[in-house]
Each structure stands twice: as structure tokens, then as C-alpha cells.
N, C-alpha and C. Protein backbone atom coordinates (compact mmCIF):
# COMPACT_ATOMS: atom_id res chain seq x y z
N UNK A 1 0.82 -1.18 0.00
CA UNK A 1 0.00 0.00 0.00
C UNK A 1 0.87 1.26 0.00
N UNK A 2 0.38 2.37 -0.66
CA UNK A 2 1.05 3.73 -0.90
C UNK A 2 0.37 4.56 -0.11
N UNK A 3 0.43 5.35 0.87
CA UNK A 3 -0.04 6.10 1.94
C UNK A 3 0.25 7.17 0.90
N UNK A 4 -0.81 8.62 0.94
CA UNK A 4 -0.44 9.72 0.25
C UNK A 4 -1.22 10.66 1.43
N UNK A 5 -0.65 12.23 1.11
CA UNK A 5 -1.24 13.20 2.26
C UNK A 5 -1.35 14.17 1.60
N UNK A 6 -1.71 15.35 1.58
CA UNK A 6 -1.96 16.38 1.00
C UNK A 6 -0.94 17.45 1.84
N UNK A 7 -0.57 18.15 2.26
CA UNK A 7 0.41 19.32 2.76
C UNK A 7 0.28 20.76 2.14
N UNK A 8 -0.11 21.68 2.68
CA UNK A 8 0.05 22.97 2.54
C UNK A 8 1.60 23.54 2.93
N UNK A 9 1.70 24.25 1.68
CA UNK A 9 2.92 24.89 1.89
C UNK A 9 3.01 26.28 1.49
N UNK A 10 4.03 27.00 1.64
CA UNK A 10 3.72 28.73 0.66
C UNK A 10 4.20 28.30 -0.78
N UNK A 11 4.50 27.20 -1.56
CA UNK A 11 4.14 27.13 -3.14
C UNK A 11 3.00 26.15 -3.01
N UNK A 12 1.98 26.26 -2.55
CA UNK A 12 0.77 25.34 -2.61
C UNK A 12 0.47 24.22 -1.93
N UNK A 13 -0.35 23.33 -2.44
CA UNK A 13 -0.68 22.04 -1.70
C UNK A 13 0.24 21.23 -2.83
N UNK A 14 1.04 20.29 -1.46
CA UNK A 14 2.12 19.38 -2.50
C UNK A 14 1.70 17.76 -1.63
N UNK A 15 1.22 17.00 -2.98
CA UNK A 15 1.02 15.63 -2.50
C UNK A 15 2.12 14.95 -2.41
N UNK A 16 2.24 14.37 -0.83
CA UNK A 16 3.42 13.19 -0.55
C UNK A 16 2.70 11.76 -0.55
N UNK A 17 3.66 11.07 -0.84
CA UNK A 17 3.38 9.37 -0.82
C UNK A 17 4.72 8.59 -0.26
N UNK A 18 4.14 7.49 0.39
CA UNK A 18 5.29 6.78 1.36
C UNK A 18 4.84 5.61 1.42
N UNK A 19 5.44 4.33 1.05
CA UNK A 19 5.47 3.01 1.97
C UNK A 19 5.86 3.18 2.48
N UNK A 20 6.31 1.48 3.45
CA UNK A 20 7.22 0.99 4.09
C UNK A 20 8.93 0.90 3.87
N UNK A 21 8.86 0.99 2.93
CA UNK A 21 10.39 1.33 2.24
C UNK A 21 11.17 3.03 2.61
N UNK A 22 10.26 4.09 2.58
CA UNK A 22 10.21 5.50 2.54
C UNK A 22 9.33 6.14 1.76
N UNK A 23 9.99 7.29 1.46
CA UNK A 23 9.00 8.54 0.91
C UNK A 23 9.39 8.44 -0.46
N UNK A 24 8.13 8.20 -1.47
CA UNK A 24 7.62 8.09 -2.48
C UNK A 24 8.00 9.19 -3.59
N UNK A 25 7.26 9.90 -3.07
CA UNK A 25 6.94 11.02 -4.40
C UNK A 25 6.47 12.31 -3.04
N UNK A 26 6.90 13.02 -4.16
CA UNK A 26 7.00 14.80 -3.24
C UNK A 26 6.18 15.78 -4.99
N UNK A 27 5.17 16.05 -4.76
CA UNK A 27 4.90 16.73 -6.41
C UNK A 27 4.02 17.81 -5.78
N UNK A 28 4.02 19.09 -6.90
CA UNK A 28 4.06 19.97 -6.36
C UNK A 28 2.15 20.40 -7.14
N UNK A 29 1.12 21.28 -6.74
CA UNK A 29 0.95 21.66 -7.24
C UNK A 29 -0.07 21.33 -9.05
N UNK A 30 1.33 21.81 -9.75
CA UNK A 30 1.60 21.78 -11.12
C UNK A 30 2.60 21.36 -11.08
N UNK A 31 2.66 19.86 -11.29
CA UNK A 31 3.71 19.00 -11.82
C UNK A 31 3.78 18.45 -13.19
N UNK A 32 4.98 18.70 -13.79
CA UNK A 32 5.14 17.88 -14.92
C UNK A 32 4.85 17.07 -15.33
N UNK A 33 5.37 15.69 -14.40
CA UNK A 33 5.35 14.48 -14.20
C UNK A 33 4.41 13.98 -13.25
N UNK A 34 3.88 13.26 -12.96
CA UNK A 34 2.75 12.94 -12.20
C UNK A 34 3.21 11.51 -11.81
N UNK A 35 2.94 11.10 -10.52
CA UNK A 35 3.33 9.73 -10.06
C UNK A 35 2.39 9.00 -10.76
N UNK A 36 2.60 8.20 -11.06
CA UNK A 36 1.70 6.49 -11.60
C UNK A 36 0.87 6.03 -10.37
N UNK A 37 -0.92 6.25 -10.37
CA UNK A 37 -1.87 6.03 -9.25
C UNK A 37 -2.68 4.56 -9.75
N UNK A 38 -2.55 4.13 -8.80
CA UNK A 38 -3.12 2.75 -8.37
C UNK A 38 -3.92 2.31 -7.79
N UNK A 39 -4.60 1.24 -7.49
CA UNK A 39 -5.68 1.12 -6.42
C UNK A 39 -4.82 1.11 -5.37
N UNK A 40 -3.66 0.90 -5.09
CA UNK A 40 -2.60 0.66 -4.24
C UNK A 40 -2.16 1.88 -3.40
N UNK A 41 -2.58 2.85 -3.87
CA UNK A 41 -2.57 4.32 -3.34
C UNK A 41 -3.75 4.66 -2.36
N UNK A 42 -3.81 4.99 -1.29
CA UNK A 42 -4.49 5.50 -0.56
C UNK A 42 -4.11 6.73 0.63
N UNK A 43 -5.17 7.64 1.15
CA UNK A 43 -5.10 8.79 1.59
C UNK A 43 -5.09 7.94 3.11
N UNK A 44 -3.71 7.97 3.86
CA UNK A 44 -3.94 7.20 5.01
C UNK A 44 -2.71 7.77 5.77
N UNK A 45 -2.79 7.63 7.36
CA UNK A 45 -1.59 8.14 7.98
C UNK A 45 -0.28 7.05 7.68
N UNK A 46 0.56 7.81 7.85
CA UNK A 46 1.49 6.86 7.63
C UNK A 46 3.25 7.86 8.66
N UNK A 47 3.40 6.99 9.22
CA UNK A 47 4.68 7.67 10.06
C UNK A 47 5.64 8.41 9.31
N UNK A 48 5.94 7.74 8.03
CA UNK A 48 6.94 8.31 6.89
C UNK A 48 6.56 9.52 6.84
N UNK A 49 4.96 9.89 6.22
CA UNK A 49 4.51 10.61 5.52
C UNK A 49 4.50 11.84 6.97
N UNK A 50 4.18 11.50 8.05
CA UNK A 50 4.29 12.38 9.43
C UNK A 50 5.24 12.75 9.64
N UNK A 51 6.70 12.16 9.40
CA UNK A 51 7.84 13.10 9.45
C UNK A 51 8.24 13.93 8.42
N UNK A 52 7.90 13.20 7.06
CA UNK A 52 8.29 14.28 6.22
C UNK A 52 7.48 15.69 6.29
N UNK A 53 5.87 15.81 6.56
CA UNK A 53 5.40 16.79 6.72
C UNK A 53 5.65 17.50 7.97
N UNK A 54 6.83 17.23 9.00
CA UNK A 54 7.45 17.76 10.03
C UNK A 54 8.96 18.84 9.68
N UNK A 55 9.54 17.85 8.52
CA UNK A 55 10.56 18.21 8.23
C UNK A 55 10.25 19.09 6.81
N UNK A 56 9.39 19.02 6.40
CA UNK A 56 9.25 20.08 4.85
C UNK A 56 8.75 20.98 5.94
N UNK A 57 7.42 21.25 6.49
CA UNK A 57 7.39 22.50 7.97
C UNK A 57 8.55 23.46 8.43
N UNK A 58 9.68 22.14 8.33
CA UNK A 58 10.59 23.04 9.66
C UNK A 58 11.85 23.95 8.08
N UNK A 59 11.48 23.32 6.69
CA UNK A 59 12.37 23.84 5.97
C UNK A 59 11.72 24.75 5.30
N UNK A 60 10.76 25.09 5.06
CA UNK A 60 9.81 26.28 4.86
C UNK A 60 10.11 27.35 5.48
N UNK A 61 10.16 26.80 7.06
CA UNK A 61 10.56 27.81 8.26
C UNK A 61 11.86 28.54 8.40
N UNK A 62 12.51 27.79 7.56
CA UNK A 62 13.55 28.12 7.18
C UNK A 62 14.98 27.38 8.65
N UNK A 63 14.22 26.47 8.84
CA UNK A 63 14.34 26.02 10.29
C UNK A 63 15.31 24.38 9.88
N UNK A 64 15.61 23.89 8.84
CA UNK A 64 15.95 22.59 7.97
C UNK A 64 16.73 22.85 6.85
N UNK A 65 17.83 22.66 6.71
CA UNK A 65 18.66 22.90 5.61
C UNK A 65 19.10 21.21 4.89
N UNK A 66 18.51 20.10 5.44
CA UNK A 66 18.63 18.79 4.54
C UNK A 66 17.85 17.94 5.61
N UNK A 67 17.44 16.78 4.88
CA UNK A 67 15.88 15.77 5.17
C UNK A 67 16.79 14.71 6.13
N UNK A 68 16.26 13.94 6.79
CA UNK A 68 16.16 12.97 7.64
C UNK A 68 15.32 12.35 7.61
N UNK A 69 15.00 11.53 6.32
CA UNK A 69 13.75 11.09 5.75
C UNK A 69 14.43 9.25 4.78
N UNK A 70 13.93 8.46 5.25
CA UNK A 70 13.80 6.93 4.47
C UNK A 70 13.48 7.96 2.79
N UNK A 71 14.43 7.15 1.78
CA UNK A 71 13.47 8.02 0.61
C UNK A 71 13.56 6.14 -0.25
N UNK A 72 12.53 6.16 -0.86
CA UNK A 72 12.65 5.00 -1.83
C UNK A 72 11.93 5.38 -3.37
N UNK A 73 13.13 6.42 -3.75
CA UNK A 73 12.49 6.76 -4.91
C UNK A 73 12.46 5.88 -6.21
N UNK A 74 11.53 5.43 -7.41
CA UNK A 74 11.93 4.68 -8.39
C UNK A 74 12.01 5.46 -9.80
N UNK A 75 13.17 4.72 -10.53
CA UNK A 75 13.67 4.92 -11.32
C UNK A 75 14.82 4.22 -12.23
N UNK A 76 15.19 4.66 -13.23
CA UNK A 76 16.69 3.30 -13.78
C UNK A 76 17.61 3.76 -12.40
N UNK A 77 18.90 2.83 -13.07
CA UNK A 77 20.26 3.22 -11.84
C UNK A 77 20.48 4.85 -12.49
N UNK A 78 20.30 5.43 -13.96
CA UNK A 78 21.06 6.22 -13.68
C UNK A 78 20.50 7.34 -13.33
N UNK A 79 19.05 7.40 -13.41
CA UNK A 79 18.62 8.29 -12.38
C UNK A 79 18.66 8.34 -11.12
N UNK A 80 18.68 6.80 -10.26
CA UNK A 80 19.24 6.79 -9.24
C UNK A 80 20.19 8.04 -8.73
N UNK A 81 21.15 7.42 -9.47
CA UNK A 81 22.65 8.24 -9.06
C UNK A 81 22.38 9.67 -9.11
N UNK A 82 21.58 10.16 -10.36
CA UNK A 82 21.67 11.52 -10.28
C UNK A 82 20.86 12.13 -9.67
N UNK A 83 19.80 11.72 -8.77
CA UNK A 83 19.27 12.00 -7.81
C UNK A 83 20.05 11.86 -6.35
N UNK A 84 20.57 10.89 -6.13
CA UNK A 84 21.39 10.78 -5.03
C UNK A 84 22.34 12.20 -5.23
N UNK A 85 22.79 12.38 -6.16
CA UNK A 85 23.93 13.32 -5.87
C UNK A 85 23.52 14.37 -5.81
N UNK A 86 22.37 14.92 -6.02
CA UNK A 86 21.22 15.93 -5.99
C UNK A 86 21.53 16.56 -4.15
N UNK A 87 21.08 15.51 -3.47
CA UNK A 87 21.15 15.50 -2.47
C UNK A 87 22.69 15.79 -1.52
N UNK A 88 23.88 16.10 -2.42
CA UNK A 88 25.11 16.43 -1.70
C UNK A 88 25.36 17.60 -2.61
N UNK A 89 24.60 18.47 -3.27
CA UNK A 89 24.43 20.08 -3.40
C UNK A 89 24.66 20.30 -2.30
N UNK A 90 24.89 21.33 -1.65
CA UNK A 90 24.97 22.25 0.07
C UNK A 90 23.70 22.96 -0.33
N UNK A 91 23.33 23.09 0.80
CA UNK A 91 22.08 23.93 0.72
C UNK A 91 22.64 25.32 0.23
N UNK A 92 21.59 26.40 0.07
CA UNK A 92 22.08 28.07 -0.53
C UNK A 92 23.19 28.02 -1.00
N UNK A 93 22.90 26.87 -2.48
CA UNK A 93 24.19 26.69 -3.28
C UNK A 93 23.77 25.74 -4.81
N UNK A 94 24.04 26.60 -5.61
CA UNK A 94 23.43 25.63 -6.76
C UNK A 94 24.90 25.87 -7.57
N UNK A 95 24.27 24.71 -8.55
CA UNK A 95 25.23 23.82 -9.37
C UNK A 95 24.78 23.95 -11.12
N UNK A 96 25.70 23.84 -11.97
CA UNK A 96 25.50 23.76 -13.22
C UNK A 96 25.23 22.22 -13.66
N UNK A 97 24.17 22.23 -14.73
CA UNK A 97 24.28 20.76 -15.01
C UNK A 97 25.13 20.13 -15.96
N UNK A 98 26.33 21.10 -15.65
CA UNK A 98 27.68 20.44 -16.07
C UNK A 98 28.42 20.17 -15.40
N UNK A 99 28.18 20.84 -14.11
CA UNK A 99 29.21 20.74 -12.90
C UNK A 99 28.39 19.25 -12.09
N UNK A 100 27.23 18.86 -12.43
CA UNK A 100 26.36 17.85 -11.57
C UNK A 100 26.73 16.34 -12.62
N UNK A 101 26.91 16.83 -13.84
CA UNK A 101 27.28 15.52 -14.82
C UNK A 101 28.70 15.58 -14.24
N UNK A 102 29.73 16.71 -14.12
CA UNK A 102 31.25 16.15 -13.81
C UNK A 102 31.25 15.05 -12.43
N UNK A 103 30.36 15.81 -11.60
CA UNK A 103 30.34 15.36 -10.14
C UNK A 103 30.30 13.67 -10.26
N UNK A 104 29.27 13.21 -11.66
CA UNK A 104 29.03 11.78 -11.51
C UNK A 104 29.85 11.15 -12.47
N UNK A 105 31.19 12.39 -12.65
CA UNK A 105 31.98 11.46 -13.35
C UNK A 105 31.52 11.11 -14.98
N UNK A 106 30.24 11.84 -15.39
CA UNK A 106 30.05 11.72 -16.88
C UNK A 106 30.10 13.41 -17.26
N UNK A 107 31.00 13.56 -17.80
CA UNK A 107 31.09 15.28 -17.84
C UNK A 107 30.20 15.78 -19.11
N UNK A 108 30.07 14.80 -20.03
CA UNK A 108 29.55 14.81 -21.23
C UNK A 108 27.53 14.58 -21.20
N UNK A 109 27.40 14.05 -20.53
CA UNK A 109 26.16 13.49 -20.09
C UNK A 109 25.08 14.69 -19.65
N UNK A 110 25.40 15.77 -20.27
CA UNK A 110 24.52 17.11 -19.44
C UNK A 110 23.48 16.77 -19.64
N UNK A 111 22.77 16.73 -20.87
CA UNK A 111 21.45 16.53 -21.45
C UNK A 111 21.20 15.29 -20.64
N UNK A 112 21.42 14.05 -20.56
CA UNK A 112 20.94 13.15 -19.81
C UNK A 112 20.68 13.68 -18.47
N UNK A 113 21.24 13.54 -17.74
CA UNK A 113 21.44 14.43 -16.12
C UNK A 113 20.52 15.44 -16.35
N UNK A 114 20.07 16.11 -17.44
CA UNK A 114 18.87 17.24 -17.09
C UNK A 114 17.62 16.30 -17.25
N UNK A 115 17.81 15.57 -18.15
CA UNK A 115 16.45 14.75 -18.35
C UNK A 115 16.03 13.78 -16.88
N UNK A 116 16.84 13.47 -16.11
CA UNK A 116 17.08 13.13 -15.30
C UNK A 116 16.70 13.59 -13.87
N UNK A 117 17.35 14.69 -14.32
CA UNK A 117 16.75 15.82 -12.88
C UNK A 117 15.42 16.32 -13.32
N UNK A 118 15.18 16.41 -14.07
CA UNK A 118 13.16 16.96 -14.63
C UNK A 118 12.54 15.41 -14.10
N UNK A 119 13.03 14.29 -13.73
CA UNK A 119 11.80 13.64 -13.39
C UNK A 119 12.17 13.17 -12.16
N UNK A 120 12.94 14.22 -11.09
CA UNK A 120 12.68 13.44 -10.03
C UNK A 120 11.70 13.50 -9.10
N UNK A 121 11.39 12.28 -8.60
CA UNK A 121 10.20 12.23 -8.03
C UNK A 121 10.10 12.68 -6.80
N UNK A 122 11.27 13.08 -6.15
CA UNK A 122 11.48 13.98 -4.74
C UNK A 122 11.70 15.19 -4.55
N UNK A 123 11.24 15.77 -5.32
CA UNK A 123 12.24 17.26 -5.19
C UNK A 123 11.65 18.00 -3.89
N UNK A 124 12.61 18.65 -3.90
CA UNK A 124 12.91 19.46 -2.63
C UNK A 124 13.74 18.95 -1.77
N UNK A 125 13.29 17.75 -0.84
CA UNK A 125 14.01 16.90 -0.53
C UNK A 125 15.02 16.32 -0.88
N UNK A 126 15.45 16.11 -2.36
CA UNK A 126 16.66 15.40 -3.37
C UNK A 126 16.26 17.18 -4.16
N UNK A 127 17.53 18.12 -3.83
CA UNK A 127 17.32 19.49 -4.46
C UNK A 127 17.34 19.68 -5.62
N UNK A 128 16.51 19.31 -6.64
CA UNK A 128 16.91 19.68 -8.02
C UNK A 128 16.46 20.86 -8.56
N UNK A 129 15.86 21.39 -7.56
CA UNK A 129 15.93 23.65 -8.06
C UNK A 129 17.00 23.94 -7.97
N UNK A 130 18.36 23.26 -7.35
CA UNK A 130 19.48 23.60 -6.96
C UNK A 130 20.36 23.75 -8.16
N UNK A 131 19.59 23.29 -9.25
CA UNK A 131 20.58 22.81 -10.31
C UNK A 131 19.90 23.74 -11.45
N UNK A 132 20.92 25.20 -12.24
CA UNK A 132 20.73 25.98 -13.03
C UNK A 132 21.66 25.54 -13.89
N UNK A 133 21.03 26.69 -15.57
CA UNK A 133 21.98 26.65 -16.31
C UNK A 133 23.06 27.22 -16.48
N UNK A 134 24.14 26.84 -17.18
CA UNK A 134 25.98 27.56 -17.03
C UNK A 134 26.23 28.83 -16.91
N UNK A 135 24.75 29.27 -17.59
CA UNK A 135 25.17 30.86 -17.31
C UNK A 135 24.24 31.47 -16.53
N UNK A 136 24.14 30.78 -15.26
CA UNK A 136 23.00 31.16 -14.16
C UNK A 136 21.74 31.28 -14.41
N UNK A 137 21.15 31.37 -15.48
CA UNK A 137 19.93 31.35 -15.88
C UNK A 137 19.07 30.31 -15.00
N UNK A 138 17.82 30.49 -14.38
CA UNK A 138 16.77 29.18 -13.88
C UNK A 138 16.43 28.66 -15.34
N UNK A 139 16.40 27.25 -15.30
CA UNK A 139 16.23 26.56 -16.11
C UNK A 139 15.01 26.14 -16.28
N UNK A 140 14.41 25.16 -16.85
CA UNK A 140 13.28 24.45 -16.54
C UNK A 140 13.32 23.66 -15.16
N UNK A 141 11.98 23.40 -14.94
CA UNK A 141 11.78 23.32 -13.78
C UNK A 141 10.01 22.20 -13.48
N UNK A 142 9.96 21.31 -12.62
CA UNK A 142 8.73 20.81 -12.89
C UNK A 142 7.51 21.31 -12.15
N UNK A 143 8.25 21.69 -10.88
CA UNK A 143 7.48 23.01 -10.37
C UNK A 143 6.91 24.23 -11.12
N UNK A 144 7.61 24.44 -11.86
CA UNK A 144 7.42 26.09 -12.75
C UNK A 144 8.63 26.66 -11.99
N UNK A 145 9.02 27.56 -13.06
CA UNK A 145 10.22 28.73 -12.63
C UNK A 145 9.58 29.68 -11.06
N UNK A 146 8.48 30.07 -10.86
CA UNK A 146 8.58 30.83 -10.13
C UNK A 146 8.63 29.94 -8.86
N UNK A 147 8.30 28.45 -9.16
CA UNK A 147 8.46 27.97 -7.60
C UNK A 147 9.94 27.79 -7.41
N UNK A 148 11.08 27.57 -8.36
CA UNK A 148 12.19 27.02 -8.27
C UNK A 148 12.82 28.30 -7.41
N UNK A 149 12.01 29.58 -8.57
CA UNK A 149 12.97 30.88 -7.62
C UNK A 149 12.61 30.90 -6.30
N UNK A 150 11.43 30.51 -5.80
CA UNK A 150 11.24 30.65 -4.30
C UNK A 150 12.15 29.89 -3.23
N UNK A 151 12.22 28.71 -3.94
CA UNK A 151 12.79 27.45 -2.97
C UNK A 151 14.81 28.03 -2.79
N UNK A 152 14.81 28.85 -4.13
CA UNK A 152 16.23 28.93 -4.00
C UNK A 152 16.60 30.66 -3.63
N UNK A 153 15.45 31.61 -3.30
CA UNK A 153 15.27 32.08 -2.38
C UNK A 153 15.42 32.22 -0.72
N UNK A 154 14.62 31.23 -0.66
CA UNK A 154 14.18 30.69 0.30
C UNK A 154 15.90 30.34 1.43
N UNK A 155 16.08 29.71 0.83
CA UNK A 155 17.63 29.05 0.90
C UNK A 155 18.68 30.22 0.77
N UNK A 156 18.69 31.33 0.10
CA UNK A 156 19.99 32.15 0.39
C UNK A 156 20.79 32.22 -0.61
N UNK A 157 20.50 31.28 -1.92
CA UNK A 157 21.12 31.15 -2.86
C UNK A 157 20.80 31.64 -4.35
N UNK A 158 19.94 32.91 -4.15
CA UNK A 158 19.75 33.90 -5.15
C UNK A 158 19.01 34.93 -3.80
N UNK A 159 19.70 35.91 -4.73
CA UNK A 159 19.05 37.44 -3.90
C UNK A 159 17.94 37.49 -3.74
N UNK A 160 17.06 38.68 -2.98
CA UNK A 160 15.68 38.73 -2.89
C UNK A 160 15.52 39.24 -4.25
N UNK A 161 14.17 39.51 -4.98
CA UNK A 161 13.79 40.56 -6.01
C UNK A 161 14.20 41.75 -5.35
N UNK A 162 14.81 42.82 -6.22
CA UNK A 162 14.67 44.45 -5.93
C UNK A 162 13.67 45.10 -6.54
N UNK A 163 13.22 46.24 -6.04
CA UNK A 163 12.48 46.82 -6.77
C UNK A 163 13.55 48.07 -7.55
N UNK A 164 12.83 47.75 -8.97
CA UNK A 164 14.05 49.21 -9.38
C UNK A 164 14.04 50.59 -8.78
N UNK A 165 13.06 50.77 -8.00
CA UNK A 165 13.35 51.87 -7.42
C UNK A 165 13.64 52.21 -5.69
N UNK A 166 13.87 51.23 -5.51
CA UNK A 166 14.64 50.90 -3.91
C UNK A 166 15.86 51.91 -3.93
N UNK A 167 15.55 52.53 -2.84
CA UNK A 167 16.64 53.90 -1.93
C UNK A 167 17.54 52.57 -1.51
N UNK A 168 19.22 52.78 -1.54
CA UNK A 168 19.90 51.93 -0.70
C UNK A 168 19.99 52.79 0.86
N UNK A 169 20.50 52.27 2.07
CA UNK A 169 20.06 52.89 3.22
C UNK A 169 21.08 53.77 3.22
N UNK A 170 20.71 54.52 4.09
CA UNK A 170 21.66 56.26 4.26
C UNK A 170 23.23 54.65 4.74
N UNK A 171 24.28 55.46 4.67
CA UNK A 171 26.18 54.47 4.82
C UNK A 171 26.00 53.27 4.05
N UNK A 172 25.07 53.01 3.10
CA UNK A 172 25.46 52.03 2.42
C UNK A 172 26.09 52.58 1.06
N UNK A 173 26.96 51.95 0.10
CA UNK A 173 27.51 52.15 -0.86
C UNK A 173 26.33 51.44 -1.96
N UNK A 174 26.35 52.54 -3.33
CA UNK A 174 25.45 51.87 -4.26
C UNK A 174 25.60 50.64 -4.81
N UNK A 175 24.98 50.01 -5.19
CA UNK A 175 25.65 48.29 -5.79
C UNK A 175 26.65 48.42 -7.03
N UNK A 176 26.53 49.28 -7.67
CA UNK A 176 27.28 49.61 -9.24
C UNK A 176 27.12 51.09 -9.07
N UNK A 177 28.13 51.84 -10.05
CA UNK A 177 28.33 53.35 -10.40
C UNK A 177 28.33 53.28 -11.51
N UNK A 178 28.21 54.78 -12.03
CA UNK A 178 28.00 55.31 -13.53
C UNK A 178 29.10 55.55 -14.02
């Protein structure tokens, strides 16, 4: 049986799912990808599913910078891997998905490794907002771009928005000169 829960968060209601193995699927919203539903799926408590909605809480809060969570995500091995390594990003710190293909030792493999990271079934938890393109650009995203900017917001690892017409404070120096 697949235990699933519903969770409110500030990017929406995100459905989790968990056996006995761990935590399933983390989807947001508007997801790309959509888990595969079964009669095997049901809306039921489940301890997994109680800590992870403890620990996504406390990282919202800004209170959790990485999970302590069983994960049993499915997929081939080599999404495996590139999800695992997802997860040894540092938090308020993203990566190129050239620098995430070197990491696994296929330096050439970008396009795979992105196709890869667009379907993982954990995100947030396994960080794949963490992962932009070479020239900083947010990339695609299965969340949508504006949730990726939040999460990596959120985290410290892109500035707030400015407004273009923000006073800097009286002893501060301007960011750039003319």
C-alpha cells in the first residue's frame, strides 16, 4: 500500500506518498510528471509521511537545511545516481548541469542528467531547483520557474527581487556606479 497526504505549503498544496520502504513522491501543485496512481494508493496516515510533513514544515521555516527522511524513490540506476547526488548540493548553493554531470563522473552526459533531474520524483528533498543553467539562468523546472525561484530564495542562494526603485540605506555604498 502507498499512503499519500496532502500538505500545505507557501508554493501550494504538495502531494506526498510513502510506503514501508520510505518517501515516495513529493509533487508539487503543477507537476510535470505525475506519479503512476493505483488502487494501491491511498489517503492514510502513515509515520513516513508524518515526518516528512514535520521536516518540509521546519524547511519552509527556514528552520531545515537537509531531510532525515527513508526516501525510496523509483527509477533506472542512472537516475538513481543523479538524484542521489542531488542531495550532496549544500544547501544556498546551486550547481551547473555540467558541474552535476562532472560530479558523476560523466562530464559529457549534461542533457541526460537534465532529463534526469526533470523527473525526479522527490524534489525538494533530493534538491533539483538547486541545479541551473551555465550561465545562471533558472532553467526548466517541474514546479514552474517561479516555484524554483522561491525554494532557492528561500535558501539564500539567489538574492531577494529588488524593486528598481529601492533607496539603498543612508552608509550604504550603491551596488554599481555610472
Amino acid at each position: 500500500m502507498i499512503a499519500y497526504c496532502l500538505l500545505d505549503s507557501p508554493i501550494g498544496t504538495l502531494t506526498l506518498a510513502a510506503d514501508d520502504s520510505g518517501l515516495r513522491v513529493v509533487e508539487f501543485p503543477e507537476n510535470r510528471y505525475l506519479a503512476k496512481r493505483d488502487a494501491s494508493w491511498s489517503a492514510a496516515d502513515h509515520p513516513i509521511l508524518d515526518l516528512a510533513c514535520v521536516q518540509l514544515g521546519e524547511y519552509f521555516a527556514g528552520q531545515r537545511r537537509t531531510f532525515e527522511l527513508p526516501l525510496a524513490p523509483r527509477g533506472t540506476p542512472f537516475q538513481l545516481a543523479v538524484w542521489q547526488a542531488l542531495a550532496e548540493i549544500p544547501h544556498g548553493r546551486t550547481w551547473s548541469y555540467g558541474q552535476l554531470a562532472s560530479h558523476l563522473g560523466r562530464p559529457q552526459a549534461m542533457r541526460a542528467v537534465g532529463a534526469a533531474n526533470g523527473r525526479n520524483p522527490l524534489p525538494i528533498v533530493l534538491p533539483c531547483h538547486r541545479v541551473i543553467g551555465a550561465s545562471g539562468a533558472l532553467t526548466g523546472f517541474g514546479g514552474g520557474l517561479p516555484t524554483k525561484q522561491f525554494l532557492l530564495e528561500l535558501e539564500g542562494a539567489l538574492p531577494p527581487p529588488r524593486d528598481l526603485f529601492t533607496v539603498s540605506q543612508p552608509g550604504t555604498a550603491p551596488e554599481s556606479a555610472c
